[in-house]
Protein backbone atom coordinates (compact mmCIF):
# COMPACT_ATOMS: atom_id res chain seq x y z
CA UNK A 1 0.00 0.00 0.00
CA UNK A 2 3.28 2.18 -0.15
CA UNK A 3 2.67 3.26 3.78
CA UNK A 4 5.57 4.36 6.02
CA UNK A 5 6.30 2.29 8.53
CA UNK A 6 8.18 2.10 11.79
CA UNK A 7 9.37 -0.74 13.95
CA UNK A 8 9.00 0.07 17.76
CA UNK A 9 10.40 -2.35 20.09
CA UNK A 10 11.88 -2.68 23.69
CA UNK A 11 15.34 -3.80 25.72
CA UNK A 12 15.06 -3.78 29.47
CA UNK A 13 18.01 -3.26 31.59
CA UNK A 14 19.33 -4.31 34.98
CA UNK A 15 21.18 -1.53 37.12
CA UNK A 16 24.57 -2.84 36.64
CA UNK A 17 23.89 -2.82 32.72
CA UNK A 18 22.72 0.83 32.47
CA UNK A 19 25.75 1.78 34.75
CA UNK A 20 27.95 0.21 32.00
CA UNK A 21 25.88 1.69 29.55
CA UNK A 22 25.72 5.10 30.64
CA UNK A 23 29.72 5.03 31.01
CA UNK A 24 30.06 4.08 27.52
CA UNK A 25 27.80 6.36 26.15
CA UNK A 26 29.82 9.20 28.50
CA UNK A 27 33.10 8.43 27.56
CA UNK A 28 31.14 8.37 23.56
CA UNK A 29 29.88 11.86 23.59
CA UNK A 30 33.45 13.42 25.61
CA UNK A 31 35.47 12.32 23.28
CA UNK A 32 37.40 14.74 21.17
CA UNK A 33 38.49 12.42 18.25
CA UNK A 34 35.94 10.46 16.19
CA UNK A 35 32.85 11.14 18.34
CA UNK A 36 30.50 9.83 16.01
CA UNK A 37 32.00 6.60 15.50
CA UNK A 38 32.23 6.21 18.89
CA UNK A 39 28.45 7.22 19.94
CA UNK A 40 27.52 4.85 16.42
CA UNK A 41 29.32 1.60 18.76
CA UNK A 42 27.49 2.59 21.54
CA UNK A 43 24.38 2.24 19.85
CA UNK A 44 25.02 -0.68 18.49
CA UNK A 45 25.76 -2.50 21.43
CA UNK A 46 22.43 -1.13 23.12
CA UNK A 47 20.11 -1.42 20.12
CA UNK A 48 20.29 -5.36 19.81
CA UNK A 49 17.89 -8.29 21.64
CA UNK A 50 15.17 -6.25 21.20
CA UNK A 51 11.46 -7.35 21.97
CA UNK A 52 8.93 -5.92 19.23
CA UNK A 53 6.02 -4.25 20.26
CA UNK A 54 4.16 -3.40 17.45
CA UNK A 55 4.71 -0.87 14.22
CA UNK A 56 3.26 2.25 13.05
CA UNK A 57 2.36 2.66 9.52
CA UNK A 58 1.55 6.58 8.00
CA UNK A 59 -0.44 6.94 4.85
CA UNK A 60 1.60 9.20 2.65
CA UNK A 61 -0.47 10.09 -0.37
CA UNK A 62 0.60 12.38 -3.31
CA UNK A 63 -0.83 14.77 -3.88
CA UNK A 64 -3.82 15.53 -6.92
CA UNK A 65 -2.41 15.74 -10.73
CA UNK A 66 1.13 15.08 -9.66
CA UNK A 67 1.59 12.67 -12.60
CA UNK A 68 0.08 15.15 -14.90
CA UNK A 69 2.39 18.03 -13.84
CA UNK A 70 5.00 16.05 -14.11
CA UNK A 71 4.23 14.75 -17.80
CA UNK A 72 3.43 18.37 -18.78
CA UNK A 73 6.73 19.03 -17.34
CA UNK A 74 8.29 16.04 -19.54
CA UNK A 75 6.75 17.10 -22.81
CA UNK A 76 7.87 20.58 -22.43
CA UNK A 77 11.29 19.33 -22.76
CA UNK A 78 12.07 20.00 -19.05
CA UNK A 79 13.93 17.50 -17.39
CA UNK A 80 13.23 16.51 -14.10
CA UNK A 81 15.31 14.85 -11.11
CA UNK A 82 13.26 13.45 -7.78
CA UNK A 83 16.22 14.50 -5.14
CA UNK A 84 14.65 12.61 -1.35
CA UNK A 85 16.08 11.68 1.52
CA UNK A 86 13.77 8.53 1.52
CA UNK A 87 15.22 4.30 1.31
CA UNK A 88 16.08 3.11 -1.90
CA UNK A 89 12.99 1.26 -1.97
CA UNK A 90 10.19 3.90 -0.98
CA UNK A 91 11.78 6.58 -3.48
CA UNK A 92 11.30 4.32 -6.04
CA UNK A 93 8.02 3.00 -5.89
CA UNK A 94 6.84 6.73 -5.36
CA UNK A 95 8.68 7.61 -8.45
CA UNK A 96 6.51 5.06 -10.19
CA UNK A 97 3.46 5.85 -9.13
CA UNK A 98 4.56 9.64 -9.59
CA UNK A 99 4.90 8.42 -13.11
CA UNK A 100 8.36 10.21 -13.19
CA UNK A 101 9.43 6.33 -13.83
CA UNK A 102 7.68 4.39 -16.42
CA UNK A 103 7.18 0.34 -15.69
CA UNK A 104 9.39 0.44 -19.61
CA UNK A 105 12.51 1.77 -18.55
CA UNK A 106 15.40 0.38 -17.97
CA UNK A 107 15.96 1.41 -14.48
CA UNK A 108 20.05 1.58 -13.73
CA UNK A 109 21.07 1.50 -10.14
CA UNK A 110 24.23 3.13 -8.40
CA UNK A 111 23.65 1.50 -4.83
CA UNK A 112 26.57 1.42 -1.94
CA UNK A 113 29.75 3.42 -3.67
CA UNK A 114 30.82 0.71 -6.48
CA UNK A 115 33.30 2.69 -8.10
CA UNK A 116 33.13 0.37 -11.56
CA UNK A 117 29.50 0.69 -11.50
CA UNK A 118 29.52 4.21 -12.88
CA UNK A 119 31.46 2.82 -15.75
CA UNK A 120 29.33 0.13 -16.85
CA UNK A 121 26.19 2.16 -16.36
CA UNK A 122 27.83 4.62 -19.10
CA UNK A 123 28.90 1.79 -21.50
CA UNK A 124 25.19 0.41 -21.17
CA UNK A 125 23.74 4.05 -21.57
CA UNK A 126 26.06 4.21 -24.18
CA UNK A 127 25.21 0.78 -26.68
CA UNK A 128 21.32 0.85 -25.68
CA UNK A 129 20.50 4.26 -26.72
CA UNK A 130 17.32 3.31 -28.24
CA UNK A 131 15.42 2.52 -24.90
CA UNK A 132 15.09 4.98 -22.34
CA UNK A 133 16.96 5.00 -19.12
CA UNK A 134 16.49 5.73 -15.48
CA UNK A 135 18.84 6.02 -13.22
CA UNK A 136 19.11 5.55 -9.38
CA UNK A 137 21.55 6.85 -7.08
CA UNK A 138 21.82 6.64 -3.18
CA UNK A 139 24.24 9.24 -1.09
CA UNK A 140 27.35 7.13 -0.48
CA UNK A 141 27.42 6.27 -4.33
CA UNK A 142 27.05 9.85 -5.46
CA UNK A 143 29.44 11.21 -3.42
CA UNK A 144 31.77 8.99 -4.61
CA UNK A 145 30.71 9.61 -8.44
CA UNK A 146 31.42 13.56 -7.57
CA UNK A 147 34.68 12.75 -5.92
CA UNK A 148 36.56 10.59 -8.55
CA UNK A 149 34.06 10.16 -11.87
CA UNK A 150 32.41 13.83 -11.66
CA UNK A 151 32.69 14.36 -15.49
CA UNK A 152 31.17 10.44 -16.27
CA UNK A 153 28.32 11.00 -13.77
CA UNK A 154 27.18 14.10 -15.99
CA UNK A 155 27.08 12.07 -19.00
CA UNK A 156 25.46 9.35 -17.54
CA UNK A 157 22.69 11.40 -16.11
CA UNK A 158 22.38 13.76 -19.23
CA UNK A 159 21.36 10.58 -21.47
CA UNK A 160 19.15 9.29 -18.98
CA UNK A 161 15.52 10.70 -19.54
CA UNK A 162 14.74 10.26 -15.35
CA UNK A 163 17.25 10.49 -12.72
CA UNK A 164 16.44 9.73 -8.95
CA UNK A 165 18.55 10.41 -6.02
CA UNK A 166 17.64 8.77 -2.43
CA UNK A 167 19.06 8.71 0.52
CA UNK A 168 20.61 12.24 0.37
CA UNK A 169 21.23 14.74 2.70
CA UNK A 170 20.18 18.17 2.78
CA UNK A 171 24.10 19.63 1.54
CA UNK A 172 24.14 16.74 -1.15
CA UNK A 173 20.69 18.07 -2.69
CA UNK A 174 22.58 21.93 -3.14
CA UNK A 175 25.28 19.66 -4.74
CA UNK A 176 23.92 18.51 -7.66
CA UNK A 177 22.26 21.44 -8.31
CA UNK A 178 25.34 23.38 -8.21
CA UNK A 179 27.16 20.48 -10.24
CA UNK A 180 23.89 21.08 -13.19
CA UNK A 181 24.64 24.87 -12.86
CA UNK A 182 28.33 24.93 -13.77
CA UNK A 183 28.03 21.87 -16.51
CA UNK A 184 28.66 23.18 -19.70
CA UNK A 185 24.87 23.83 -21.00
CA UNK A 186 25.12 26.09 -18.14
CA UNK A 187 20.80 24.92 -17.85
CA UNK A 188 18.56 27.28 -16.12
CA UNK A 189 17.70 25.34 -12.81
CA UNK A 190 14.44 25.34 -10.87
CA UNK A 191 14.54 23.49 -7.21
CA UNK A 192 10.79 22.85 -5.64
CA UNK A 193 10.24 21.03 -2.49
CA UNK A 194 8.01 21.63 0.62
CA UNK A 195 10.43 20.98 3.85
CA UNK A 196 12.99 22.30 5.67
CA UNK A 197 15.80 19.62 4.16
CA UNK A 198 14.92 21.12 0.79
CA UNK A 199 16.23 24.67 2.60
CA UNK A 200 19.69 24.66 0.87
CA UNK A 201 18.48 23.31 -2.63
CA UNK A 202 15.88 25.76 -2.93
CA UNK A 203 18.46 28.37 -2.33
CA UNK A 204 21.01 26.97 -4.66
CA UNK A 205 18.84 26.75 -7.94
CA UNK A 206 18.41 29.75 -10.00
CA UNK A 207 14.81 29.66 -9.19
CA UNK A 208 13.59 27.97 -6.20
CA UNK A 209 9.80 27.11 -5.35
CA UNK A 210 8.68 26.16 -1.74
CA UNK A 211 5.42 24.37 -1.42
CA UNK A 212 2.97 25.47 2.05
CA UNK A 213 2.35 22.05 3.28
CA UNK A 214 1.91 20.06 6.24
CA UNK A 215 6.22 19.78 6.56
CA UNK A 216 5.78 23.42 7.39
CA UNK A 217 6.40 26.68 5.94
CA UNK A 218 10.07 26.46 5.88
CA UNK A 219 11.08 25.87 1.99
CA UNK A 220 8.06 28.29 1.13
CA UNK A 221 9.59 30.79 3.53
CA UNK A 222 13.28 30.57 1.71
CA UNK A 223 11.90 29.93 -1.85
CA UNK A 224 11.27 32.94 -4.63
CA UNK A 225 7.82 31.98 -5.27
CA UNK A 226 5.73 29.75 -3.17
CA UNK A 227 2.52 27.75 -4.28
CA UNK A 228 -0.07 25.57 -2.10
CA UNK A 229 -0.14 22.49 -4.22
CA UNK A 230 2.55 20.82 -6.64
CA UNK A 231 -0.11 20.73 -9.29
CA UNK A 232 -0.02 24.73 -9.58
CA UNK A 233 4.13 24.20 -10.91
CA UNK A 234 2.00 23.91 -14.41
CA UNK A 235 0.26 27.29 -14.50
CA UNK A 236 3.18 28.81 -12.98
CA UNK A 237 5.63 28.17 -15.46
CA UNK A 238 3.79 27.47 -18.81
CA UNK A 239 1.21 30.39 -18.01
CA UNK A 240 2.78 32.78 -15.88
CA UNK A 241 5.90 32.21 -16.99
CA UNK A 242 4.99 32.34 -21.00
CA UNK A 243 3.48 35.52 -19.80
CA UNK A 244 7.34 36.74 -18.31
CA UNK A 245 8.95 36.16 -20.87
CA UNK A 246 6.45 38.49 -23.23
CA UNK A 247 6.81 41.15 -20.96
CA UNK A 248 10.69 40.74 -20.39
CA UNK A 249 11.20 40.67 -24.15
CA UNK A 250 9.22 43.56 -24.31
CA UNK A 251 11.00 45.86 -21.97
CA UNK A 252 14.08 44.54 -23.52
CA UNK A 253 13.04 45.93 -27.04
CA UNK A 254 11.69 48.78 -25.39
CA UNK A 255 14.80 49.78 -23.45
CA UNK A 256 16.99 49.86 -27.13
CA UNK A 257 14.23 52.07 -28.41
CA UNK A 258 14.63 54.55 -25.75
């Protein structure tokens, strides 16, 4: 039913244990060098034996005419990247009900930083040009790609008609947008999202769209324009914005003449 779910379960101590525990977990968070390693061992020694008590699971509906929009988007030769902290697994099967996947493609993963994997993603981007591609990326694998294969990524992504990124964090989202900016198309870039981990890549596009939802009024509150619903991303660029671009080229025309 693509809900979210969460796992809630229970460890119960004896005094000596939590003692030993709460030492650890001390002598974790004081340290100076490689805190987070430390507090991540910690953790791992509490968080095991556990005794389940139940789960959770949140309904977490798109929104109305978000496959339209985003076909509209498609066929006006706009190309569009999903960018979401969400598991490999969730991201995906809301891409395809999004319809920014199609059940056709030939979806290409870059999961857990394989360095060779960029390569043969390119060579079979490369020989199957006739179907289309998608391509998936998690955060440890991209950051990789940027740090030693920045210039293959690109062209992998560029002749893939959808690209999805999961598992990012907020910094990583600004990345790629800045790494689309600088390529040499030097593409116009437009960043919507509705939270406050979409902050930095609403700031970093050249135009950047918050949507007023229930995550808050965060991106909205950092974004140039801000809309209610994803569906209104239509009217605002292929009405409003046809409508911009009249006026600008007026004013243009009418600045020479003065």
């Amino acid at each position: 039913k693509g809900l979210r779910t969460l796992c809630m379960a229970y460890r119960q101590f004896t005094s000596k244990e939590y003692e030993e525990i709460n030492r650890r977990l001390f002598e974790a968070r004081t340290a100076l060098q490689q805190r987070e390693e430390k507090l991540a061992g910690v953790f791992q020694f509490i968080e095991k034996d556990l005794i389940l008590l139940g789960a959770t699971a949140v309904e977490d509906k798109l929104q109305d005419k978000v496959r339209e929009t985003i076909e509209a988007l498609r066929m006006a030769g706009i190309k569009v990247w999903v960018l979401t902290g969400d598991k490999h697994e969730t991201a995906v099967s809301v891409s395809l009900s999004c319809g920014h996947f199609h059940r056709t493609m030939n979806i290409l993963e870059l999961l857990n930083q394989k360095s060779d994997s960029v390569w043969d993603s390119h060579v079979r981007v490369r020989e199957e040009h006739v179907i289309q591609h998608g391509l998936v990326v998690d955060g440890t694998s991209l950051s990789l790609a940027l740090r030693e294969h920045e210039k293959l990524f690109m062209d992998v992504c560029r002749n893939c008609s959808a690209v999805m990124c999961c598992r990012m964090a907020p910094l990583q989202k600004a990345k790629v947008i800045r790494l689309i900016k600088i390529s040499p198309e030097k593409p116009i870039t437009l960043a919507i999202g509705d939270g406050a981990n979409d902050v930095s890549m609403i700031q970093e596009a050249h135009v950047g769209i918050g949507i007023m939802g229930k995550e808050g009024r965060q991106a909205a509150r950092n974004s140039d324009y801000a809309i209610a619903r994803f569906k209104f991303l239509s009217k605002l660029l292929f009405v409003h914005g046809h409508f911009y671009y009249i006026r600008i080229a007026t004013l243009v025309q009418y600045f020479f003449y003065k």
